[in-house]
N, C-alpha and C. Protein backbone atom coordinates (compact mmCIF):
# COMPACT_ATOMS: atom_id res chain seq x y z
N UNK A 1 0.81 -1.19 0.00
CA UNK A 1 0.00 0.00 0.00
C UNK A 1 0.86 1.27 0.00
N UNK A 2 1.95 0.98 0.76
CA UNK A 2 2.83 2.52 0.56
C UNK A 2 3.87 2.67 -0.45
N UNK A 3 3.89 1.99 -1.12
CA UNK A 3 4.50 1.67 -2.05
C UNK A 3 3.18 2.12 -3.54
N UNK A 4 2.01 2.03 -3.97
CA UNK A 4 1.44 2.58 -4.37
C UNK A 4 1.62 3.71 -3.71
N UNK A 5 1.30 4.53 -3.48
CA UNK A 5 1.07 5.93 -2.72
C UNK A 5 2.56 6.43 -3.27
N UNK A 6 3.76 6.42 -2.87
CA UNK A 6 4.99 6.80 -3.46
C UNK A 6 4.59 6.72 -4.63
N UNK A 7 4.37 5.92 -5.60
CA UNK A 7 4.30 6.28 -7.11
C UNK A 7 3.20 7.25 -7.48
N UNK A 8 2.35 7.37 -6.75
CA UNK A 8 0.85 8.24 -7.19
C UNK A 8 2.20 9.58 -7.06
N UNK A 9 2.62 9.94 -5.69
CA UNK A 9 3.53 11.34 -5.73
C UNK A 9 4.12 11.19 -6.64
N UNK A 10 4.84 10.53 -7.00
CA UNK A 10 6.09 10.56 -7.74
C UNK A 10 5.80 11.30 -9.64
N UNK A 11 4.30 10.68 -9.75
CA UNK A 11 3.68 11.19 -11.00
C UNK A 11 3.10 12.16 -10.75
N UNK A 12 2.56 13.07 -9.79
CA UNK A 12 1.79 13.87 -9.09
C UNK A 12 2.88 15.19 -9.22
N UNK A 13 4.23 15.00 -8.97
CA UNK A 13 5.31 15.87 -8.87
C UNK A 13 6.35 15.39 -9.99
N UNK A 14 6.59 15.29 -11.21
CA UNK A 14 7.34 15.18 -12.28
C UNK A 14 8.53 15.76 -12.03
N UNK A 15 8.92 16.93 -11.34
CA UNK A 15 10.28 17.78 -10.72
C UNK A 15 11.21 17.41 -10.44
N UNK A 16 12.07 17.25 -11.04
CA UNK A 16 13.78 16.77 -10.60
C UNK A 16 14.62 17.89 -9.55
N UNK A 17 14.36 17.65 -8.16
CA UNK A 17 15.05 18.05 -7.66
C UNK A 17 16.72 17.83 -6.94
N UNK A 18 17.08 16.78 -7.61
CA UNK A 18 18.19 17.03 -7.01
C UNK A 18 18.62 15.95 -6.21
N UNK A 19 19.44 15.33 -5.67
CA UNK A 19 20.11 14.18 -4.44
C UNK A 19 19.62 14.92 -3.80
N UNK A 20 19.18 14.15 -2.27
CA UNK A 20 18.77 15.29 -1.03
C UNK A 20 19.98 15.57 -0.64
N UNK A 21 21.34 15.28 -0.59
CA UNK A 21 22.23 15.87 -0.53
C UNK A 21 22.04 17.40 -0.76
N UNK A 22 21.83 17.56 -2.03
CA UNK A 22 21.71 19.59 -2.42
C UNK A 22 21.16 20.34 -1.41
N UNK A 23 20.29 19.43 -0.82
CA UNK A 23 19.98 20.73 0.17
C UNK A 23 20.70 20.96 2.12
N UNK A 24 21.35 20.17 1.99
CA UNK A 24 21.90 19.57 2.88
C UNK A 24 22.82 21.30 4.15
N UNK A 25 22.98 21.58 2.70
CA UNK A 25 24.10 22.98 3.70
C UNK A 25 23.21 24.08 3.55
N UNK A 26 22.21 24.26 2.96
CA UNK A 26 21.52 25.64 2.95
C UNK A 26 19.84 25.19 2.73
N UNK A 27 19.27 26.12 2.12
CA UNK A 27 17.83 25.94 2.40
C UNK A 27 17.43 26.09 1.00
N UNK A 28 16.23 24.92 1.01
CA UNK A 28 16.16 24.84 -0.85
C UNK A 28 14.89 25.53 -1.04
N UNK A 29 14.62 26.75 -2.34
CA UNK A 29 13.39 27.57 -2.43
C UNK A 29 12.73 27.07 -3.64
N UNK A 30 11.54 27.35 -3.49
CA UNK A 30 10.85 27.03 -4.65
C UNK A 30 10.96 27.79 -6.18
N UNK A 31 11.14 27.27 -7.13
CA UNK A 31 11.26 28.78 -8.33
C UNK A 31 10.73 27.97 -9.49
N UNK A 32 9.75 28.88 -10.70
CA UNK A 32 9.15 28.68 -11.44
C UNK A 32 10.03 27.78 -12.37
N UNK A 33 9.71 26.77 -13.55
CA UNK A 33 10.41 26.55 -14.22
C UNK A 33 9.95 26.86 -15.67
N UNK A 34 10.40 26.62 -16.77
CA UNK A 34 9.14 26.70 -18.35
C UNK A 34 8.41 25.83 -18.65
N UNK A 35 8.50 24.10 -17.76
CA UNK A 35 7.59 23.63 -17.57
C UNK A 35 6.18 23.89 -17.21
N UNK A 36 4.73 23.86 -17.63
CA UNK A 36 3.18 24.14 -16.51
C UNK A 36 3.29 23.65 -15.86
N UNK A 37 3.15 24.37 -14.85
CA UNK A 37 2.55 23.57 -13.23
C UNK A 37 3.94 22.73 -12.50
N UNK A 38 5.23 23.48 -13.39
CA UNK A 38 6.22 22.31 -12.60
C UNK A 38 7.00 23.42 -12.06
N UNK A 39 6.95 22.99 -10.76
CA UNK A 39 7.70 24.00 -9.36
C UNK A 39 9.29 22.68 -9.68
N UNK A 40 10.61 24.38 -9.53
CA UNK A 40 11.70 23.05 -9.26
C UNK A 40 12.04 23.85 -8.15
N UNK A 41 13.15 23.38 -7.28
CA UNK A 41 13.91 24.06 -6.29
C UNK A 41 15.31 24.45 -6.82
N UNK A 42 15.42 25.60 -5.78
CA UNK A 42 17.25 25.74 -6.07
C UNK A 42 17.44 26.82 -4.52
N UNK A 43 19.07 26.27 -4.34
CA UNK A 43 19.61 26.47 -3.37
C UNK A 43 19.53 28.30 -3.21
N UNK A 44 19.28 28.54 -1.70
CA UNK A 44 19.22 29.94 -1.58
C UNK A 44 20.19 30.43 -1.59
N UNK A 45 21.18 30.02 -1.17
CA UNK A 45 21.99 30.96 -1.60
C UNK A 45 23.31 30.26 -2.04
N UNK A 46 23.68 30.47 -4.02
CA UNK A 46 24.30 30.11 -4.44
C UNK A 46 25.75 30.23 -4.46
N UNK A 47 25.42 31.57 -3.91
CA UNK A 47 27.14 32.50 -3.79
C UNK A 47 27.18 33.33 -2.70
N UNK A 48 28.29 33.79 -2.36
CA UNK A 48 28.18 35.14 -0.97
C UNK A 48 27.86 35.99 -1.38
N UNK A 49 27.55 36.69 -2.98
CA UNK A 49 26.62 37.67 -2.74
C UNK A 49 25.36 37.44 -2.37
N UNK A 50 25.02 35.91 -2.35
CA UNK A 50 23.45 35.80 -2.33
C UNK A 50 23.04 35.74 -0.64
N UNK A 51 24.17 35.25 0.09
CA UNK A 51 24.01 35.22 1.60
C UNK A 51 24.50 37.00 2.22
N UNK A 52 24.90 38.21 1.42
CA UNK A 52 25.48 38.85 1.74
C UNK A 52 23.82 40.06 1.64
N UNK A 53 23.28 39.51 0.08
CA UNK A 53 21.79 40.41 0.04
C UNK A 53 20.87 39.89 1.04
N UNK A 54 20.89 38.56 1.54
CA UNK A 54 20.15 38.03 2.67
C UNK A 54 19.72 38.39 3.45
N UNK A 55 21.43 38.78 4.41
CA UNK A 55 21.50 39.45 5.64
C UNK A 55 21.72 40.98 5.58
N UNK A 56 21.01 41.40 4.30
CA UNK A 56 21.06 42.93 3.97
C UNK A 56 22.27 43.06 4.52
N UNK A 57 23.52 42.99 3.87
CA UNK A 57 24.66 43.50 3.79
C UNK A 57 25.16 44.29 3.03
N UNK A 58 24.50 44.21 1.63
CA UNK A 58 24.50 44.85 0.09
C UNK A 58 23.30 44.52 0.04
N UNK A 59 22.82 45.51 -1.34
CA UNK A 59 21.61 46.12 -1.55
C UNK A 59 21.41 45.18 -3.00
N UNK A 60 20.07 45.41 -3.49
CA UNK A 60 20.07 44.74 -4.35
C UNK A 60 20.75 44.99 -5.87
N UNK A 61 21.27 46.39 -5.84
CA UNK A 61 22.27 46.97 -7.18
C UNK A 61 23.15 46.66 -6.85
N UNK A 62 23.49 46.35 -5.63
CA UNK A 62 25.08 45.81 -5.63
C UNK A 62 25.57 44.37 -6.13
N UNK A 63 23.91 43.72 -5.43
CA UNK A 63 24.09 42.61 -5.96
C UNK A 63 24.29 41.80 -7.17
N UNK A 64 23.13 42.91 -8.01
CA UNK A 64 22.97 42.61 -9.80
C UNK A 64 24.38 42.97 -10.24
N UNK A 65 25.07 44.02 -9.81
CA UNK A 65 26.63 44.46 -10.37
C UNK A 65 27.68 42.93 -9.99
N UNK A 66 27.43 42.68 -8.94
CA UNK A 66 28.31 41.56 -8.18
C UNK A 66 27.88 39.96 -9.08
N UNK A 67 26.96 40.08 -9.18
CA UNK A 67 26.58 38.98 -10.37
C UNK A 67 26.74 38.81 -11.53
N UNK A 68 26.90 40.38 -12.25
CA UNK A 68 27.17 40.16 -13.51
C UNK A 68 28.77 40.23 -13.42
N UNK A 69 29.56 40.90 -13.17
CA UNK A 69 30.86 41.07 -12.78
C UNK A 69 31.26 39.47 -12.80
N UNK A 70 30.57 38.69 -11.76
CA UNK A 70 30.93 36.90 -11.66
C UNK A 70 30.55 36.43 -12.92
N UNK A 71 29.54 36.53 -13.44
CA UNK A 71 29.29 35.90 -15.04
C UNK A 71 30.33 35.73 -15.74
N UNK A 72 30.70 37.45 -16.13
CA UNK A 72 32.03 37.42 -17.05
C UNK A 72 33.40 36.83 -16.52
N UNK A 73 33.41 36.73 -15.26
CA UNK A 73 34.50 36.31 -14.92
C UNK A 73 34.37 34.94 -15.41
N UNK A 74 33.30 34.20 -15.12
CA UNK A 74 33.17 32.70 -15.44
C UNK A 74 33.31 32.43 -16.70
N UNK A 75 32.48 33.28 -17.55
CA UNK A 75 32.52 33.22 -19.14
C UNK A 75 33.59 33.36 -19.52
N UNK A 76 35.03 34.55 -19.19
CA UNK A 76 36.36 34.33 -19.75
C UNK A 76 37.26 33.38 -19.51
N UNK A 77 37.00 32.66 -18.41
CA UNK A 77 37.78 31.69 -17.46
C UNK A 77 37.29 30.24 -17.90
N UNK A 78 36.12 30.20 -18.77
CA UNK A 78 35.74 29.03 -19.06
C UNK A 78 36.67 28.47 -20.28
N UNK A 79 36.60 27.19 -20.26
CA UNK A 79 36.99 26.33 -21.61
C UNK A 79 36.07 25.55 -22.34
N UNK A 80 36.27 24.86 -23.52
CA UNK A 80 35.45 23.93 -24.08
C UNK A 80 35.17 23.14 -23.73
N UNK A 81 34.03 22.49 -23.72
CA UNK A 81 33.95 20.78 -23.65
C UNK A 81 33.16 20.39 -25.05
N UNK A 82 33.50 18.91 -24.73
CA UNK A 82 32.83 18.29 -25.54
C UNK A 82 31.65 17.06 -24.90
N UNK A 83 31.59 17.63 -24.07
CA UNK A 83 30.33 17.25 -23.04
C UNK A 83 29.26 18.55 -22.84
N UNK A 84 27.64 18.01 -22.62
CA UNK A 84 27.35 19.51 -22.23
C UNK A 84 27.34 19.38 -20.35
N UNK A 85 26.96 20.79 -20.16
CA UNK A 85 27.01 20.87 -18.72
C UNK A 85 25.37 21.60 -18.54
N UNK A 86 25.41 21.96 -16.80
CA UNK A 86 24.10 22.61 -16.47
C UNK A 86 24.13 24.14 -16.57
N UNK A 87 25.48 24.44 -16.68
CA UNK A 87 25.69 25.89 -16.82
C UNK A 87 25.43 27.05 -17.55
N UNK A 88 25.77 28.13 -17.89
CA UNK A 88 24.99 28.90 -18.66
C UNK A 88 25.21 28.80 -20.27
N UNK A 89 24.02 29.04 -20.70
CA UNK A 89 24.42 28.86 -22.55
C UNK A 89 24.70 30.07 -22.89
N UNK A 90 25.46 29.77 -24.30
CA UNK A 90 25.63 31.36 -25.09
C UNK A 90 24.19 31.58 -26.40
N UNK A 91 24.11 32.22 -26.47
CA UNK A 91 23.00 32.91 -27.15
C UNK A 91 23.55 33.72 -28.06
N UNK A 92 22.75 33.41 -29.04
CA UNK A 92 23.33 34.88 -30.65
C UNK A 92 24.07 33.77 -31.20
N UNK A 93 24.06 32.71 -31.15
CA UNK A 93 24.92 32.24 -31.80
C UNK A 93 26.47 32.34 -31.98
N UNK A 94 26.77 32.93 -31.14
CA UNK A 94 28.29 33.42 -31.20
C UNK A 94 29.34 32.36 -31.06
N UNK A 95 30.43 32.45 -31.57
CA UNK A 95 31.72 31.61 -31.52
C UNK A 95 32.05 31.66 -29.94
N UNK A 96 32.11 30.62 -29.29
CA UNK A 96 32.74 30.36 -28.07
C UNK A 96 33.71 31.15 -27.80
N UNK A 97 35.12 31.44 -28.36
CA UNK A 97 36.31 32.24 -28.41
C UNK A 97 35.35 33.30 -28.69
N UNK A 98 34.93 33.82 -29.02
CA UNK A 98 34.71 35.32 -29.65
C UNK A 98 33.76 36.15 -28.28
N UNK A 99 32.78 34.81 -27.74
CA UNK A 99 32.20 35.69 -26.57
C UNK A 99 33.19 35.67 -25.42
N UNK A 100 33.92 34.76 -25.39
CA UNK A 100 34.87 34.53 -24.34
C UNK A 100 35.74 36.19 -24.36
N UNK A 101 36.35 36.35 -25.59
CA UNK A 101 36.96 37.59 -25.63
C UNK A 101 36.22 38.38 -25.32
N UNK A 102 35.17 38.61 -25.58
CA UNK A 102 34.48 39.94 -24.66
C UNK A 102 34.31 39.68 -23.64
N UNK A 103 33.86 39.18 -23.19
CA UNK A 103 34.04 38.45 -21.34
C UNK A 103 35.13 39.36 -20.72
N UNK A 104 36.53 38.84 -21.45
CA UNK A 104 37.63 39.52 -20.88
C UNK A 104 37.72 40.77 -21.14
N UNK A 105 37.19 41.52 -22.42
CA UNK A 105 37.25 42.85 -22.33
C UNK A 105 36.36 43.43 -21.10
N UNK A 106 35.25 43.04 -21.21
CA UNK A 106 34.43 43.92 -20.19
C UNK A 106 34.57 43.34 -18.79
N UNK A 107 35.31 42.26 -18.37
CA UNK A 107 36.16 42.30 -16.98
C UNK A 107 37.19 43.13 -17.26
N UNK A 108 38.25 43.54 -18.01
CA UNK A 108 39.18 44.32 -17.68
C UNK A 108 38.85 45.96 -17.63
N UNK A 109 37.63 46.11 -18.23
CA UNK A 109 36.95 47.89 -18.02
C UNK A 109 36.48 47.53 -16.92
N UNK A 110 35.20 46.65 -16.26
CA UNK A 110 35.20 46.26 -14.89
C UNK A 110 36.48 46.80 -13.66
N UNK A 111 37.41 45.58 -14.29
CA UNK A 111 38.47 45.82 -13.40
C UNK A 111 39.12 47.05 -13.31
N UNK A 112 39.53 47.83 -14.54
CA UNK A 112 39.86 49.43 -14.00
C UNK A 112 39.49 49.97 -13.59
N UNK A 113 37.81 50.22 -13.50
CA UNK A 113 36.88 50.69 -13.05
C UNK A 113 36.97 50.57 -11.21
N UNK A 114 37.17 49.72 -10.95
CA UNK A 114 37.34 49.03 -9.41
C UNK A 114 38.68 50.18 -8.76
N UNK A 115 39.67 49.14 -9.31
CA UNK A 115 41.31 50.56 -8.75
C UNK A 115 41.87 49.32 -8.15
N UNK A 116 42.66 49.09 -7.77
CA UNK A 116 43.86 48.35 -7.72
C UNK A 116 43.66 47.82 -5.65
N UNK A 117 43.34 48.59 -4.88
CA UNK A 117 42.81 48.16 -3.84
C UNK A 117 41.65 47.79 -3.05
N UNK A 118 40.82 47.87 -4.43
CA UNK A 118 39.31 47.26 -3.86
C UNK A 118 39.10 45.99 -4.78
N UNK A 119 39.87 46.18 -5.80
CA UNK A 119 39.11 44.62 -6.93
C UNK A 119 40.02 43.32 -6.11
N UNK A 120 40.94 43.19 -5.11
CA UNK A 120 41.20 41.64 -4.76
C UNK A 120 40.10 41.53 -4.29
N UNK A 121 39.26 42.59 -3.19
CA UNK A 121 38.65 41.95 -2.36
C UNK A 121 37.37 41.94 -3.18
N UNK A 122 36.39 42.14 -4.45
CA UNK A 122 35.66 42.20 -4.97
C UNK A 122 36.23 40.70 -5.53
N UNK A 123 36.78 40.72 -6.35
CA UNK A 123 37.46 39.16 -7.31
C UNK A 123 37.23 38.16 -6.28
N UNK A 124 37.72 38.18 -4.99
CA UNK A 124 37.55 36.95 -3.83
C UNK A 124 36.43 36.44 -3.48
N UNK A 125 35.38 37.81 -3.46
CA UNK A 125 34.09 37.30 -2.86
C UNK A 125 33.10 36.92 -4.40
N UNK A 126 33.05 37.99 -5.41
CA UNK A 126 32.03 37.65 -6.48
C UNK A 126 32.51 36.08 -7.15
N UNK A 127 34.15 36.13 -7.64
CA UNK A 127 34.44 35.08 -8.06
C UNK A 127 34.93 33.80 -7.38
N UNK A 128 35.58 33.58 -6.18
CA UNK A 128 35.72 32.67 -5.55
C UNK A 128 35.14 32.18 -4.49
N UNK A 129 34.26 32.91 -4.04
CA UNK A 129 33.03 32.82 -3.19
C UNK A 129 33.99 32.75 -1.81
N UNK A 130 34.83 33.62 -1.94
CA UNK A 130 35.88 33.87 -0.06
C UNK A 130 34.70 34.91 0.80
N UNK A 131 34.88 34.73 1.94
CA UNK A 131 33.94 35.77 2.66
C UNK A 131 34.69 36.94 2.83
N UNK A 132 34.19 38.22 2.90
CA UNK A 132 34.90 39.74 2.66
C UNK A 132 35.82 39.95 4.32
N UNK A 133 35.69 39.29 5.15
CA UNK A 133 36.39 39.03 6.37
C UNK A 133 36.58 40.36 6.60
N UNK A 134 35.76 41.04 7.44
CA UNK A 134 36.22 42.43 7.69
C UNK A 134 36.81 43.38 6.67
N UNK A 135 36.40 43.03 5.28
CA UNK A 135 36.85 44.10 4.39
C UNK A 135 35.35 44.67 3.48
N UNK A 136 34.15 44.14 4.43
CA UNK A 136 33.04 44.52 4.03
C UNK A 136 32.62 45.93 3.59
N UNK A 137 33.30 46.85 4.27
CA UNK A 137 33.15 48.09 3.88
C UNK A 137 33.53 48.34 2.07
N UNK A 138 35.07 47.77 2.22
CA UNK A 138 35.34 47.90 1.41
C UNK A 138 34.36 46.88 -0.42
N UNK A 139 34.35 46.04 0.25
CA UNK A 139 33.43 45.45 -1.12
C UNK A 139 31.75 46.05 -1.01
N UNK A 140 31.46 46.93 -0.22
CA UNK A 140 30.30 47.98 -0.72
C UNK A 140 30.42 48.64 -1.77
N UNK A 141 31.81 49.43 -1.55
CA UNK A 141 32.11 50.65 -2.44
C UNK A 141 32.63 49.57 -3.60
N UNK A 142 32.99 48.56 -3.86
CA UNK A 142 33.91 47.74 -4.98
C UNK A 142 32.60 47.83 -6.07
N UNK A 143 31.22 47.18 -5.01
CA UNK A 143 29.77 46.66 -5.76
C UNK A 143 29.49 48.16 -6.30
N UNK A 144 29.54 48.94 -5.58
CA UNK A 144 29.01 50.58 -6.18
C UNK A 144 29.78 50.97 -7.16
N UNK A 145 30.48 50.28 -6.89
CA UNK A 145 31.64 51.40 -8.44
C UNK A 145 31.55 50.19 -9.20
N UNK A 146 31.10 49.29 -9.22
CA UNK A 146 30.75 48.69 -10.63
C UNK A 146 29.50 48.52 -10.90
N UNK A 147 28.45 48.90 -9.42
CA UNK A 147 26.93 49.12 -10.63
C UNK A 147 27.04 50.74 -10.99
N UNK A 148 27.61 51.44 -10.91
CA UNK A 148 27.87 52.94 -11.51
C UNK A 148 28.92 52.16 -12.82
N UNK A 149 29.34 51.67 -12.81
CA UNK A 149 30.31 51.11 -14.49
C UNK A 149 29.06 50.41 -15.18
N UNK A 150 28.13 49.61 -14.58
CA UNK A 150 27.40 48.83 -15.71
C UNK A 150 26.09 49.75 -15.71
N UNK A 151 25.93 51.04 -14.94
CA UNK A 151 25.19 52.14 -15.59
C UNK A 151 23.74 51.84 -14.74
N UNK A 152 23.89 50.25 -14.12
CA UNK A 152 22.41 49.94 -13.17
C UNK A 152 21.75 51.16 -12.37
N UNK A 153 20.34 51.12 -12.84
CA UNK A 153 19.64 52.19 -11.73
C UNK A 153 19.48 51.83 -10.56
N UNK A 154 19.67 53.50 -9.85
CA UNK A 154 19.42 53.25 -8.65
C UNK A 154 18.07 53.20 -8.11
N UNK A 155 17.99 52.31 -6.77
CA UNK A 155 16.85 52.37 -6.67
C UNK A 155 16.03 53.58 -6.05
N UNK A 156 14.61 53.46 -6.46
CA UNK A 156 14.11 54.78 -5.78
C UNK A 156 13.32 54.79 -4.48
N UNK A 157 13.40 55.54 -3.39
CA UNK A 157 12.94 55.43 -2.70
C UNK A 157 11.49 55.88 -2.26
């Protein structure tokens, strides 16, 4: 009998969530998928900017700057495979090398943009997910001077 009942859910919820492992270190949220009617989960917080907007530490422009800033970092730093992965796709059709090179251009206007004593501690936390260890002040102003570089509005009050 419980053994029916598990399969009624199991067709009832079509959703691939994951080994229960995934949720194991943080807390798993519900989020729409392009499936109807199919709820998937994903981890709350994927990166330290996402535990950093949490505990309102940074705001949410800091955060969108701190995210895209990590994109490109990932996108220039990436290589080929000949496997696919879960990660992000390119779009436009573009040559792998060719978006990759812009990646690196617009991290290195990024990076000037920053100044030479705020981008380690910006690079540590957006891209290697290190915690800002008492240099929090400083990766406020890192996130502000690069959502003032990617032109993000501010919010209004």
């Amino acid at each position: 009998m419980v053994r029916a009942k598990r399969s009624r859910q199991a067709i009832a919820n079509p959703a691939d969530h994951g080994p229960p492992e995934r949720g194991q270190h943080d807390a798993l949220l519900p989020h729409a998928t392009e499936a109807a009617g199919v709820v998937g989960k994903r981890v709350k917080h994927e990166c330290r900017l996402d535990w950093y907007l949490d505990k309102c530490s940074i705001i949410d422009r800091q955060h969108e700057a701190g995210l895209r800033f990590r994109r490109d970092w990932l996108l220039a730093a990436a290589t080929q495979r000949m496997i696919g992965t879960y990660g992000p796709r390119l779009s436009g059709g573009q040559d792998f090398t060719m978006a990759q090179l812009a990646a690196r251009r617009r991290l290195g206007r990024a990076m000037a943009s920053l100044g030479r004593d705020v981008a380690p501690i910006v690079v540590d936390v957006c891209c290697f997910d290190r915690w800002a260890s008492g240099g929090l002040p400083i990766l406020r102003d890192g996130l502000t001077a690069l959502a003032d570089h990617y032109k993000l509005p501010c919010a209004s009050s």
